[in-house]
C-alpha atoms as a PDB file:
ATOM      1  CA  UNK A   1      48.382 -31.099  33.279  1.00  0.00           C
ATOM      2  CA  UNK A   2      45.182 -31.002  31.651  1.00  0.00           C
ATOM      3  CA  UNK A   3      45.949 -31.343  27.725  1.00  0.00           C
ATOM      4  CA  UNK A   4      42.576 -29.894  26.020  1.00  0.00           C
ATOM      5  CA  UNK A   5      40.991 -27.197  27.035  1.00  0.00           C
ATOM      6  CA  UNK A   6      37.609 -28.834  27.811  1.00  0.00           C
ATOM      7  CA  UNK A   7      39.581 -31.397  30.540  1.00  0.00           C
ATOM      8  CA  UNK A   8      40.897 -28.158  32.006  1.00  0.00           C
ATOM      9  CA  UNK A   9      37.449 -26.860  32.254  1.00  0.00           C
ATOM     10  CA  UNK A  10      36.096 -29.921  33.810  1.00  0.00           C
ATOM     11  CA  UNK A  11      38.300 -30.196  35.702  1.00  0.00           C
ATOM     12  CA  UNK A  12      38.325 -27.056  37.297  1.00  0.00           C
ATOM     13  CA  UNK A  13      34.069 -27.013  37.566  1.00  0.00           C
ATOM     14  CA  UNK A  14      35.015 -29.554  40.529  1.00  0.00           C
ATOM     15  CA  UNK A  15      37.081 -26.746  42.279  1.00  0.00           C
ATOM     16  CA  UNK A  16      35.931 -27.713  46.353  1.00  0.00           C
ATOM     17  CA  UNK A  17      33.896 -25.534  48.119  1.00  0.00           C
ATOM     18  CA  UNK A  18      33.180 -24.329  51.672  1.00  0.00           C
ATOM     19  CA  UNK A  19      30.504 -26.217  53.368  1.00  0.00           C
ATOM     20  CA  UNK A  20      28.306 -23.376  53.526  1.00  0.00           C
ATOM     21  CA  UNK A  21      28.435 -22.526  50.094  1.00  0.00           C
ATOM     22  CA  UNK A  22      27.199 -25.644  49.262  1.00  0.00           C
ATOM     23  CA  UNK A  23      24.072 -25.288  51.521  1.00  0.00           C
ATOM     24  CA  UNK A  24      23.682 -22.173  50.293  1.00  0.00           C
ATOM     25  CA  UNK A  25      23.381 -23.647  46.378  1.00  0.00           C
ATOM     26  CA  UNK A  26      21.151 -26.462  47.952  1.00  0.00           C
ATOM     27  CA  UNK A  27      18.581 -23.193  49.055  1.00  0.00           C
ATOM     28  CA  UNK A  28      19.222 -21.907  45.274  1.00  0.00           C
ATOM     29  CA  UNK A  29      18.288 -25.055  43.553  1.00  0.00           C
ATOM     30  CA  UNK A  30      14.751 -24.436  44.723  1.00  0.00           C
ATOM     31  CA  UNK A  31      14.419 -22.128  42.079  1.00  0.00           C
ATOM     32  CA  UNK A  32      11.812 -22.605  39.544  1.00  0.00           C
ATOM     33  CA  UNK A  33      13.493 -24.569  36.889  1.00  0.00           C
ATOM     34  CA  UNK A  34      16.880 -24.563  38.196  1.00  0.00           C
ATOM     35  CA  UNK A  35      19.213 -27.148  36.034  1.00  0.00           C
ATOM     36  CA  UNK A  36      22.391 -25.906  37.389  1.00  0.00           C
ATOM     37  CA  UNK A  37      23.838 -23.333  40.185  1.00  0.00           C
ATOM     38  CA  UNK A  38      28.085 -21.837  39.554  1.00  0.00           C
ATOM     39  CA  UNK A  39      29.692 -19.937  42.208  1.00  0.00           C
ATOM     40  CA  UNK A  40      32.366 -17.527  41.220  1.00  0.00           C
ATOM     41  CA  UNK A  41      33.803 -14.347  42.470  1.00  0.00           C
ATOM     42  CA  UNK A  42      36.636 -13.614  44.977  1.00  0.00           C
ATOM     43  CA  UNK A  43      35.177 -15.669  47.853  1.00  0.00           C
ATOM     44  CA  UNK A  44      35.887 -19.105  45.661  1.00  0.00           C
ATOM     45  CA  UNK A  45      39.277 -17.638  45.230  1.00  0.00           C
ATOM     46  CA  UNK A  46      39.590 -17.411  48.688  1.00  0.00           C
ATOM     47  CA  UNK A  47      37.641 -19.362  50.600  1.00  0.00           C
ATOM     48  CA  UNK A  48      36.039 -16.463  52.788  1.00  0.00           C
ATOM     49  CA  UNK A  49      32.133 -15.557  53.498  1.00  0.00           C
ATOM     50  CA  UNK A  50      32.933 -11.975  53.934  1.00  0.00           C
ATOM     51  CA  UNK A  51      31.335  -9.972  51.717  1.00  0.00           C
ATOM     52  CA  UNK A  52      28.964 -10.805  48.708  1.00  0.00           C
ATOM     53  CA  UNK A  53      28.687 -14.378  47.643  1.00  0.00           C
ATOM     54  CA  UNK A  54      28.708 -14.503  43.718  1.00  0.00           C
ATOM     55  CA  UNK A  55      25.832 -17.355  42.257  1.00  0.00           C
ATOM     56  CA  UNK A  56      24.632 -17.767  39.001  1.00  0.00           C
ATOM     57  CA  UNK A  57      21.305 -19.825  38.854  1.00  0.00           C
ATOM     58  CA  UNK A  58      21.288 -21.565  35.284  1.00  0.00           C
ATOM     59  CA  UNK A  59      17.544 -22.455  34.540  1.00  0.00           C
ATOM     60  CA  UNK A  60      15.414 -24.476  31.449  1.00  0.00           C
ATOM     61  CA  UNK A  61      13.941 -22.917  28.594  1.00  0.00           C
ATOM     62  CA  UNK A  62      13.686 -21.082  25.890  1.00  0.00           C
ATOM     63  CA  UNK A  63      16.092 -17.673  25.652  1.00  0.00           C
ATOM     64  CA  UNK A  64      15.103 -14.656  27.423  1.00  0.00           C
ATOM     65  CA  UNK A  65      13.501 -11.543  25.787  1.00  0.00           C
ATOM     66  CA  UNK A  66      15.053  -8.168  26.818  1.00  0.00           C
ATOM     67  CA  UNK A  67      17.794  -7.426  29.514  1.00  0.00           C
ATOM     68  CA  UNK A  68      19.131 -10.701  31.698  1.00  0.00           C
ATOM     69  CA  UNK A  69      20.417 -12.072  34.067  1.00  0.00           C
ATOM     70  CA  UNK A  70      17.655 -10.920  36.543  1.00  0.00           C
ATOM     71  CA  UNK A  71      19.568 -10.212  39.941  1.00  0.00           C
ATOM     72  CA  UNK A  72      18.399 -10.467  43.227  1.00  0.00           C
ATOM     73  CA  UNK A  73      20.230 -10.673  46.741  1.00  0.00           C
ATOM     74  CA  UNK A  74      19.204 -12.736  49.794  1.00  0.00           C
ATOM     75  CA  UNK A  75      20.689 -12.999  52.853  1.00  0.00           C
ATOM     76  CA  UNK A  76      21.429 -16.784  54.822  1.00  0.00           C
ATOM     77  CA  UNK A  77      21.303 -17.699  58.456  1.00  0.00           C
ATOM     78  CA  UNK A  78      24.507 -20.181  58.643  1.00  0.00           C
ATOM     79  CA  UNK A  79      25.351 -21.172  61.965  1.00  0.00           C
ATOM     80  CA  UNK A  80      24.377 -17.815  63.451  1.00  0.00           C
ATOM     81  CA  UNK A  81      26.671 -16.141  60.457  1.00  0.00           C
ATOM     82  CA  UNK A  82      24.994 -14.197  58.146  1.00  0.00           C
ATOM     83  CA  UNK A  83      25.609 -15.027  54.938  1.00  0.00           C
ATOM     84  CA  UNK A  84      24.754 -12.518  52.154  1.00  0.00           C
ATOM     85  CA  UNK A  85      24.461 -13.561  47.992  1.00  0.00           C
ATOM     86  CA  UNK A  86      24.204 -11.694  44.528  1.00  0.00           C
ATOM     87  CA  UNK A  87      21.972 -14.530  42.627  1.00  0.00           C
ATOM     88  CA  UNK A  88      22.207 -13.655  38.803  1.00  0.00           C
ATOM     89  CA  UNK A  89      19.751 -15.491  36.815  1.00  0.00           C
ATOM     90  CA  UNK A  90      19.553 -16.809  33.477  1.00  0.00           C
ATOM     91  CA  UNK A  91      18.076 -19.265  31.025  1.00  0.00           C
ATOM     92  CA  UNK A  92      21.237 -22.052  30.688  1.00  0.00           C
ATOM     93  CA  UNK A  93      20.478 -21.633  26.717  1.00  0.00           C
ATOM     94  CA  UNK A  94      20.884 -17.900  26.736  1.00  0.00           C
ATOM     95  CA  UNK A  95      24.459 -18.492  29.173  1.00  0.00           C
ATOM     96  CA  UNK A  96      25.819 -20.505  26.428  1.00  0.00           C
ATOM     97  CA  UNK A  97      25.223 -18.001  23.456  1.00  0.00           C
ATOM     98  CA  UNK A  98      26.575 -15.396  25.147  1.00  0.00           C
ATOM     99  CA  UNK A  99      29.483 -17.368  26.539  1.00  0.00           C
ATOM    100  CA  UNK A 100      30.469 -17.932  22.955  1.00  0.00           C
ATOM    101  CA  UNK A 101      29.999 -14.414  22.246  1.00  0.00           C
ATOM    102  CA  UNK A 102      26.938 -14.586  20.191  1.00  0.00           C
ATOM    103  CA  UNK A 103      25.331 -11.359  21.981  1.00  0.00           C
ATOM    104  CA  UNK A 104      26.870  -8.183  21.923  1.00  0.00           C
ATOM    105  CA  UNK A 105      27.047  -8.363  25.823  1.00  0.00           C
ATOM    106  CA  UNK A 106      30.803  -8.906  27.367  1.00  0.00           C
ATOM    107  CA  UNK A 107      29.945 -10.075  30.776  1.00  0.00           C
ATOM    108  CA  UNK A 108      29.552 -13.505  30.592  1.00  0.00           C
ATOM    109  CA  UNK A 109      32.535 -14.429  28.965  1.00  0.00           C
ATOM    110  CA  UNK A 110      34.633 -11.990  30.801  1.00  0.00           C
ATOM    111  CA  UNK A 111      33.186 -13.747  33.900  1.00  0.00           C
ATOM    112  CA  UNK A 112      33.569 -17.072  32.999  1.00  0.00           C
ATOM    113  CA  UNK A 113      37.175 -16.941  31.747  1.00  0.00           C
ATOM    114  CA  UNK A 114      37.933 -16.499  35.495  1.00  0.00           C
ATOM    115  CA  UNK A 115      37.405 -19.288  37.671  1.00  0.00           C
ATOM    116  CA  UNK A 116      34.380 -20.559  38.680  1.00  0.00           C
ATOM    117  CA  UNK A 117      32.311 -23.671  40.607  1.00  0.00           C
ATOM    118  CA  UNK A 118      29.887 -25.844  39.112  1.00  0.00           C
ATOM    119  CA  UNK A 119      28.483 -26.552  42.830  1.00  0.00           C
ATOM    120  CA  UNK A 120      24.810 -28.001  41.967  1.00  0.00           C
ATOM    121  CA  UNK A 121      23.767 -29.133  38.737  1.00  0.00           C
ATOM    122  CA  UNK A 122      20.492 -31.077  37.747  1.00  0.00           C
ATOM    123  CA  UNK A 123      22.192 -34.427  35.824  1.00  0.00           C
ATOM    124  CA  UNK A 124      25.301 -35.389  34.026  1.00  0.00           C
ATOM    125  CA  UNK A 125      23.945 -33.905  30.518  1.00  0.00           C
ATOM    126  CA  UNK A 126      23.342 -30.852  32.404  1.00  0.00           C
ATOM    127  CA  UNK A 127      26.995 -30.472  33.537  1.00  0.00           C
ATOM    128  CA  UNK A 128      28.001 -31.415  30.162  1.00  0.00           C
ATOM    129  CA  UNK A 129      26.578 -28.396  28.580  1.00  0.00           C
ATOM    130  CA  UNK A 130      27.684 -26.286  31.708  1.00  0.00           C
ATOM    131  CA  UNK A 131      31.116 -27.073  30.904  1.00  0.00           C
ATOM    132  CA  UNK A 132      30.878 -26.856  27.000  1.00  0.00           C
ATOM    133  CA  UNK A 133      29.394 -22.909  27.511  1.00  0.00           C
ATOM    134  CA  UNK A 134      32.655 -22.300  29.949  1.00  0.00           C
ATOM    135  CA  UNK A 135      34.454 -23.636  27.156  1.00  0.00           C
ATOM    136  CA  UNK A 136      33.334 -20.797  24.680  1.00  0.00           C
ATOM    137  CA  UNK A 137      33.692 -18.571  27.463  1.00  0.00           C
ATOM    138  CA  UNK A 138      37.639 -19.308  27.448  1.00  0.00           C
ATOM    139  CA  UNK A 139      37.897 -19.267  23.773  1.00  0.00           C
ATOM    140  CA  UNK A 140      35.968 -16.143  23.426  1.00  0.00           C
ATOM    141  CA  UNK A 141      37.696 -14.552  25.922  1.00  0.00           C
ATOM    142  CA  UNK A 142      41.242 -15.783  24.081  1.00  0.00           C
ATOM    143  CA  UNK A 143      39.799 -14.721  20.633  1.00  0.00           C
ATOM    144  CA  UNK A 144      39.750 -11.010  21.652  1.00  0.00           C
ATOM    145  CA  UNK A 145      42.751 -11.490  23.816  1.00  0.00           C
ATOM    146  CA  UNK A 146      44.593 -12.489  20.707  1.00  0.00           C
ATOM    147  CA  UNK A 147      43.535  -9.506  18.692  1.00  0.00           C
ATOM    148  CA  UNK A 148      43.336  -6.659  21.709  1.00  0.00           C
ATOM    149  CA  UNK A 149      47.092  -7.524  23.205  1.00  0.00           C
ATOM    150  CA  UNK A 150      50.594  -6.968  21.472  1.00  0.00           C
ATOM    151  CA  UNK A 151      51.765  -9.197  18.681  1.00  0.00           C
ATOM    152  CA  UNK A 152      53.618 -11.002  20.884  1.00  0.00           C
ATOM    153  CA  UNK A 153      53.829 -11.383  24.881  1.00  0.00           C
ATOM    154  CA  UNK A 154      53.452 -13.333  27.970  1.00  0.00           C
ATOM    155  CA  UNK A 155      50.146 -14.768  28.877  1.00  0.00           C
ATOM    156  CA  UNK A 156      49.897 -12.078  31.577  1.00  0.00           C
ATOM    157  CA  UNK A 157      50.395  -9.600  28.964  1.00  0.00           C
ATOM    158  CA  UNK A 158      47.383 -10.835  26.783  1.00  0.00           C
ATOM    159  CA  UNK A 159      45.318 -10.986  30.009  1.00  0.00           C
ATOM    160  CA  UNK A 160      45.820  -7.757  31.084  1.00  0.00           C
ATOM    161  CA  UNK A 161      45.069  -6.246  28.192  1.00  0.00           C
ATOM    162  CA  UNK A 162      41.608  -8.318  27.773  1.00  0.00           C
ATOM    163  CA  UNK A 163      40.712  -7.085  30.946  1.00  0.00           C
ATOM    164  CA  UNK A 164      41.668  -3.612  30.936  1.00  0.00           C
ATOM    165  CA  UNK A 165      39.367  -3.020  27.497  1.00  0.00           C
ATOM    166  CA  UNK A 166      36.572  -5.047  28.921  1.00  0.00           C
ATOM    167  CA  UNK A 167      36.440  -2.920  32.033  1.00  0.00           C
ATOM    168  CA  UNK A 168      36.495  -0.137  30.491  1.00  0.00           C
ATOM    169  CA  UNK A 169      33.693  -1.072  27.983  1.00  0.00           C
ATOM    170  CA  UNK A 170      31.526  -2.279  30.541  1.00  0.00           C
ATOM    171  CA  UNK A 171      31.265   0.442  32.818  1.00  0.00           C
ATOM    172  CA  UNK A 172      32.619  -1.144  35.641  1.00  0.00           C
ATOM    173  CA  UNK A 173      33.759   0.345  38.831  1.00  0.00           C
ATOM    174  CA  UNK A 174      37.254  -1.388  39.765  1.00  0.00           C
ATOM    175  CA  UNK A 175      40.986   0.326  41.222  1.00  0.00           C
ATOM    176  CA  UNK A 176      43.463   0.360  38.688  1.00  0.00           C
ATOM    177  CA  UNK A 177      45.437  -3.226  38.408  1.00  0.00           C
ATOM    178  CA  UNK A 178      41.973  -5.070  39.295  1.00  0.00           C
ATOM    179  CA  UNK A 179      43.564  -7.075  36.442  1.00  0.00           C
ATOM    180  CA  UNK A 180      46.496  -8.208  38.003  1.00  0.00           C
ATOM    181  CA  UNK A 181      44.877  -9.018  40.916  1.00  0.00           C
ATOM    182  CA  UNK A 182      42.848 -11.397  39.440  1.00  0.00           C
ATOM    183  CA  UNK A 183      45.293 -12.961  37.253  1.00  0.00           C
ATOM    184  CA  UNK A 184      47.950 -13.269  40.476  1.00  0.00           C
ATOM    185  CA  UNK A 185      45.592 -15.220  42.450  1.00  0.00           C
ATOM    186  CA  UNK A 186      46.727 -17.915  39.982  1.00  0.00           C
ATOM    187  CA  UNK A 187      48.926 -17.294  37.149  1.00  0.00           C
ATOM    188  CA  UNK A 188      49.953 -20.642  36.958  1.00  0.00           C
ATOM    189  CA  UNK A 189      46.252 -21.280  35.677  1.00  0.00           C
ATOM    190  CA  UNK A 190      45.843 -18.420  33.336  1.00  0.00           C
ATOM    191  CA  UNK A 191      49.151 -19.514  31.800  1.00  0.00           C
ATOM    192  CA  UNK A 192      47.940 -22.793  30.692  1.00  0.00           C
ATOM    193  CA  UNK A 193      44.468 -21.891  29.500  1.00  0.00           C
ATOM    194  CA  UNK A 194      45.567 -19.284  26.851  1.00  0.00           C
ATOM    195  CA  UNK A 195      47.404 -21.521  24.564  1.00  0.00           C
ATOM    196  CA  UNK A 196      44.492 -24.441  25.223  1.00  0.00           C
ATOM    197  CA  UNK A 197      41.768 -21.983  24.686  1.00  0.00           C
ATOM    198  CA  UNK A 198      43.511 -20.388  21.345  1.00  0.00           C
ATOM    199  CA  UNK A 199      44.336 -24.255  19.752  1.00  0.00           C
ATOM    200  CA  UNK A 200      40.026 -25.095  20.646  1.00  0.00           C
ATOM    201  CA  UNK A 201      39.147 -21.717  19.052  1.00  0.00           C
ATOM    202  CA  UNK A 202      41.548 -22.836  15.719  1.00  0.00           C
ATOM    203  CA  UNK A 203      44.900 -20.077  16.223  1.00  0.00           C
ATOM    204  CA  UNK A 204      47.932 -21.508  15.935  1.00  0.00           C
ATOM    205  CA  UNK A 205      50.688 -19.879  18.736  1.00  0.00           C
ATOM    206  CA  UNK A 206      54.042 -20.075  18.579  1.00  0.00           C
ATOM    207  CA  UNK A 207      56.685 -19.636  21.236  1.00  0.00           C
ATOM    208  CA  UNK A 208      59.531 -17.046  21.816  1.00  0.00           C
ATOM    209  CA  UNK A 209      60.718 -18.039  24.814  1.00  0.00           C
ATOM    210  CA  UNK A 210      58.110 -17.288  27.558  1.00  0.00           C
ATOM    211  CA  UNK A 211      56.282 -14.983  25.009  1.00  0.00           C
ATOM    212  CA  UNK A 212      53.746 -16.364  23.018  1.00  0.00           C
ATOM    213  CA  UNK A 213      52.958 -15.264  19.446  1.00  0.00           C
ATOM    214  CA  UNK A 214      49.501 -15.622  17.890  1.00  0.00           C
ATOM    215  CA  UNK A 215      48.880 -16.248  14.246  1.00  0.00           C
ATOM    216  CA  UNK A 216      45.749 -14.647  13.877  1.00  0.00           C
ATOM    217  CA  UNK A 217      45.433 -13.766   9.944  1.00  0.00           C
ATOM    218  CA  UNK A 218      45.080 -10.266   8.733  1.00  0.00           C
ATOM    219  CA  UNK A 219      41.368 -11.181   7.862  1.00  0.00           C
ATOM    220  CA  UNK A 220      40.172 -12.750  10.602  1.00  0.00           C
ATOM    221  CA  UNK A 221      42.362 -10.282  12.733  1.00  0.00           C
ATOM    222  CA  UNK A 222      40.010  -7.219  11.465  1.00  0.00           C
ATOM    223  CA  UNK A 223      36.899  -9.395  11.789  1.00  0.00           C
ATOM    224  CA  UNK A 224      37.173 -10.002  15.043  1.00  0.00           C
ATOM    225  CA  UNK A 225      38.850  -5.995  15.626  1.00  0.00           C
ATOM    226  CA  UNK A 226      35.093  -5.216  14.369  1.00  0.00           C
ATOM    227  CA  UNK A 227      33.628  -7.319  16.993  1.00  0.00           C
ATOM    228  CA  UNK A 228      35.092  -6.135  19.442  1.00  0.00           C
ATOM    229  CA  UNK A 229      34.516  -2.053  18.276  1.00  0.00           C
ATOM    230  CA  UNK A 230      30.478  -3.242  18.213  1.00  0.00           C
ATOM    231  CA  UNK A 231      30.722  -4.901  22.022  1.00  0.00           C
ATOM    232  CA  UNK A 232      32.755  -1.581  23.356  1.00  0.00           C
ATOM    233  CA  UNK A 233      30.011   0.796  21.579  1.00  0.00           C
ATOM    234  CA  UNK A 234      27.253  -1.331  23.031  1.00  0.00           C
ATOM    235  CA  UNK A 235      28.983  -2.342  26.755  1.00  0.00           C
ATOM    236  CA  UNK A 236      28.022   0.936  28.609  1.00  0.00           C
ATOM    237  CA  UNK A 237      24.747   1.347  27.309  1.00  0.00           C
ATOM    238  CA  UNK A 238      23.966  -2.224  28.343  1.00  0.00           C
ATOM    239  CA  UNK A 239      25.103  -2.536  31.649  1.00  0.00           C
ATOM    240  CA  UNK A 240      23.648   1.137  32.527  1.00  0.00           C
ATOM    241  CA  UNK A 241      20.532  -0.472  31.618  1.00  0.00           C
ATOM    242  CA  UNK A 242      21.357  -3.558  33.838  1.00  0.00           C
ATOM    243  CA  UNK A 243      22.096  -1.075  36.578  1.00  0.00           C
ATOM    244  CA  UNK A 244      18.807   0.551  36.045  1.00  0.00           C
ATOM    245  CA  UNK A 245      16.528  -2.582  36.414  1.00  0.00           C
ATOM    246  CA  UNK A 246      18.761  -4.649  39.101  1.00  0.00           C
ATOM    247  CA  UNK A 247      17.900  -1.316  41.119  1.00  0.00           C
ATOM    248  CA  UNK A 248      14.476  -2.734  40.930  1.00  0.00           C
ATOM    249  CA  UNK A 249      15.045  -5.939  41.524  1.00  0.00           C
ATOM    250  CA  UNK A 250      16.029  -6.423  44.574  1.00  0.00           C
ATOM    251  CA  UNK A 251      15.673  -4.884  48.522  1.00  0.00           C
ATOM    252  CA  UNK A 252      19.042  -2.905  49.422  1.00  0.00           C
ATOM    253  CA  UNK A 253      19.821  -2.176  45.798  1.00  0.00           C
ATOM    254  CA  UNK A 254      21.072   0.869  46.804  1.00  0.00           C
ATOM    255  CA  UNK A 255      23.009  -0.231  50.239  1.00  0.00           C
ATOM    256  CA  UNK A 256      24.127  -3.342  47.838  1.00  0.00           C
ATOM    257  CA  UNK A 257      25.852  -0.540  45.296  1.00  0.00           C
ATOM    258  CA  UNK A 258      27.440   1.310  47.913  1.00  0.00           C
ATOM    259  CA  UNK A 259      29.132  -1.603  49.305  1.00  0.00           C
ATOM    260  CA  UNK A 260      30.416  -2.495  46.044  1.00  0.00           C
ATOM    261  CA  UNK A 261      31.572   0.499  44.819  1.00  0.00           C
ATOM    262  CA  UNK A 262      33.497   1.069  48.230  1.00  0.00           C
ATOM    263  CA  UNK A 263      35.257  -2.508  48.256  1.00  0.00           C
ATOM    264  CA  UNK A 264      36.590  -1.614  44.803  1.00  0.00           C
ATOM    265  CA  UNK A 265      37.311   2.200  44.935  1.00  0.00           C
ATOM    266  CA  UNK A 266      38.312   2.705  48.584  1.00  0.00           C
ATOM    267  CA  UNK A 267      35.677   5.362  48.353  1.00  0.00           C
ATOM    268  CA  UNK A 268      32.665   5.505  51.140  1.00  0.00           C
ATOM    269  CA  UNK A 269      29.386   5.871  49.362  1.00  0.00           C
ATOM    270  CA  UNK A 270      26.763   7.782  52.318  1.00  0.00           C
ATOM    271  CA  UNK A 271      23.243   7.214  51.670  1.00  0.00           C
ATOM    272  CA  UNK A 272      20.425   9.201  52.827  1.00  0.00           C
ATOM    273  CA  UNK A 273      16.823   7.761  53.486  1.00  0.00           C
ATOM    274  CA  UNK A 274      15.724   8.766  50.355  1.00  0.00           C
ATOM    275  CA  UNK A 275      18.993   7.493  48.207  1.00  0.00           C
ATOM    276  CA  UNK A 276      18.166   4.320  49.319  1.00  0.00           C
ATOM    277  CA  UNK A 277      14.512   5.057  48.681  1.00  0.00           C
ATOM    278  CA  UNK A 278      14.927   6.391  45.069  1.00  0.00           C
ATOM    279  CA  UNK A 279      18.367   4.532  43.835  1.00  0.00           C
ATOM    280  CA  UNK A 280      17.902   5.358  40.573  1.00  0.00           C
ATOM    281  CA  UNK A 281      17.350   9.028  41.297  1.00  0.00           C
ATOM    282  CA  UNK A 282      19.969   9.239  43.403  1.00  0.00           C
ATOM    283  CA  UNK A 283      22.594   7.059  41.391  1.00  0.00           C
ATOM    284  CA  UNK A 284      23.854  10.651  39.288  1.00  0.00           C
ATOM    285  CA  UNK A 285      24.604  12.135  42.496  1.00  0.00           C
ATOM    286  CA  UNK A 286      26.949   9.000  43.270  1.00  0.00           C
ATOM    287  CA  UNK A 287      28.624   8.459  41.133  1.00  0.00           C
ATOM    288  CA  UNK A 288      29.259  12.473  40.173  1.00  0.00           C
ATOM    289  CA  UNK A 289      30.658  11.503  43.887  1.00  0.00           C
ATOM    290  CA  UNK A 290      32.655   9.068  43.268  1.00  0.00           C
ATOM    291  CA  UNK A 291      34.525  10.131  40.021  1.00  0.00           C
ATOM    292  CA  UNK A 292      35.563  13.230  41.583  1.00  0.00           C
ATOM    293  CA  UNK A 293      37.002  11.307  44.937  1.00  0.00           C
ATOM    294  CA  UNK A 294      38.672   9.317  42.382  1.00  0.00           C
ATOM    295  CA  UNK A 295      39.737  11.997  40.549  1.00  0.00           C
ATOM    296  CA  UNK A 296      41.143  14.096  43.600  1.00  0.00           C
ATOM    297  CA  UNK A 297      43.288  10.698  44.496  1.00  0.00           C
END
């Protein structure tokens, strides 16, 4: 077992991948100043090209000004399969402040808690600083764990109630439990990179047992409370924003949203010509849709 948490990290950067994943990275790395490509997402859980392939394309520079990543999707001939892929993009510099939670934006280190692949990178200092922003990631992620779940608990317990306040800051569309869905795939792993994560970010834990208990000081316990009441303030008005402009981003922004939103809701999103047309005009309409399907179930 991996004793810090930056061997667990590397460790798990190295997670294999399908063949066609790869060659689909290989395409990616063509990217103007590419320096590194991670794959993430349910199909690295399990192996499948159904669906939406998850990239991130890491690139050189200096930090972005205004809303990131910039999103596109492109579809892949593999083998007469087509393959289709959500490619975020971001400066690597700009991943790494906001995997340490130096922005008031929660996706990144939400994200990269969860597993992920390092599947192209440009050089060994490259996957060096890869790994150290997944790092931060995990002890962010821990931090408000720490402070968010009970005062004392299994490991599942702090996860779930991470997740459950993140989703609900960030405006995301998921079916009640998405949590333990994610944190079943492999508890085993989750379970191990709490108490690594909280020793790198400086709390001491003690055990009860199975249940952990974190001694986050009074002090630092409101400090990061306040944090966390500026991110949740902030998280909707962000990622509406994000909606907004990855509606302009890419072709089938609007076909893209109804897929998603109907893999995680159960709930069939039609589209009319000029929905998929206008998405942004016609996004009020869908989701007043949505929330009362949801509502009536």
């Amino acid at each position: 077992m991996s004793a810090t948490l930056g061997a667990l990290v590397r460790d798990q950067l190295v997670t294999p991948v399908i063949p066609a994943v790869r060659r689909v990275a290989e395409a990616l790395a063509a990217t103007p100043g590419a320096v590194g490509i991670l794959f993430y997402g349910s199909n690295l859980r399990t192996g499948a090209t159904e669906g939406v392939l998850d990239f991130y394309v890491l690139t050189a520079g200096a930090p972005e000004r205004g809303i990131w990543p910039t999103v596109s999707y492109r579809e892949f001939d593999e083998a007469g399969e087509t393959l289709r892929a959500k490619i975020a993009t971001m400066r690597l510099s700009t991943f790494a402040r906001a995997a340490d939670a130096g922005t008031l934006d929660t996706t990144i280190w939400t994200r990269f808690v969860q597993p992920c692949a390092l599947v192209w990178s440009r050089d060994d200092a490259t996957t060096a600083r890869i790994a150290e922003a997944i790092a931060a990631a995990a002890r962010s992620a821990a931090r408000f764990a720490a402070a968010l779940g009970p005062e004392t608990g299994t490991p599942r317990d702090y996860w779930r109630a991470l997740f459950r306040q993140t989703y609900a800051a960030e405006f995301r569309v998921e079916k009640g439990g998405r949590e333990d869905q994610i944190i079943g795939f492999d508890p085993d792993r989750y379970n191990r990179l709490l108490p690594l994560a909280w020793a790198a970010d400086g709390i001491a834990v003690t055990a009860e047992g199975q249940a952990l208990r974190p001694a986050l000081p009074p002090a630092r316990r409101a400090a990061v409370l306040r944090a966390w009441r500026l991110r949740r303030r902030a998280g909707k008005p962000i990622n509406i924003a994000r909606l907004m402009r990855a509606a302009f981003t890419f072709d089938g922004a609007a076909r893209y949203g109804a897929w998603k939103i109907e893999r995680h809701t159960g709930i069939a999103v039609p589209l009319s010509p000029w929905a998929e047309r206008h998405p942004i005009l016609a996004a009020p309409g869908v989701l007043w849709r949505v929330w009362r399907a949801r509502q009536a179930a």
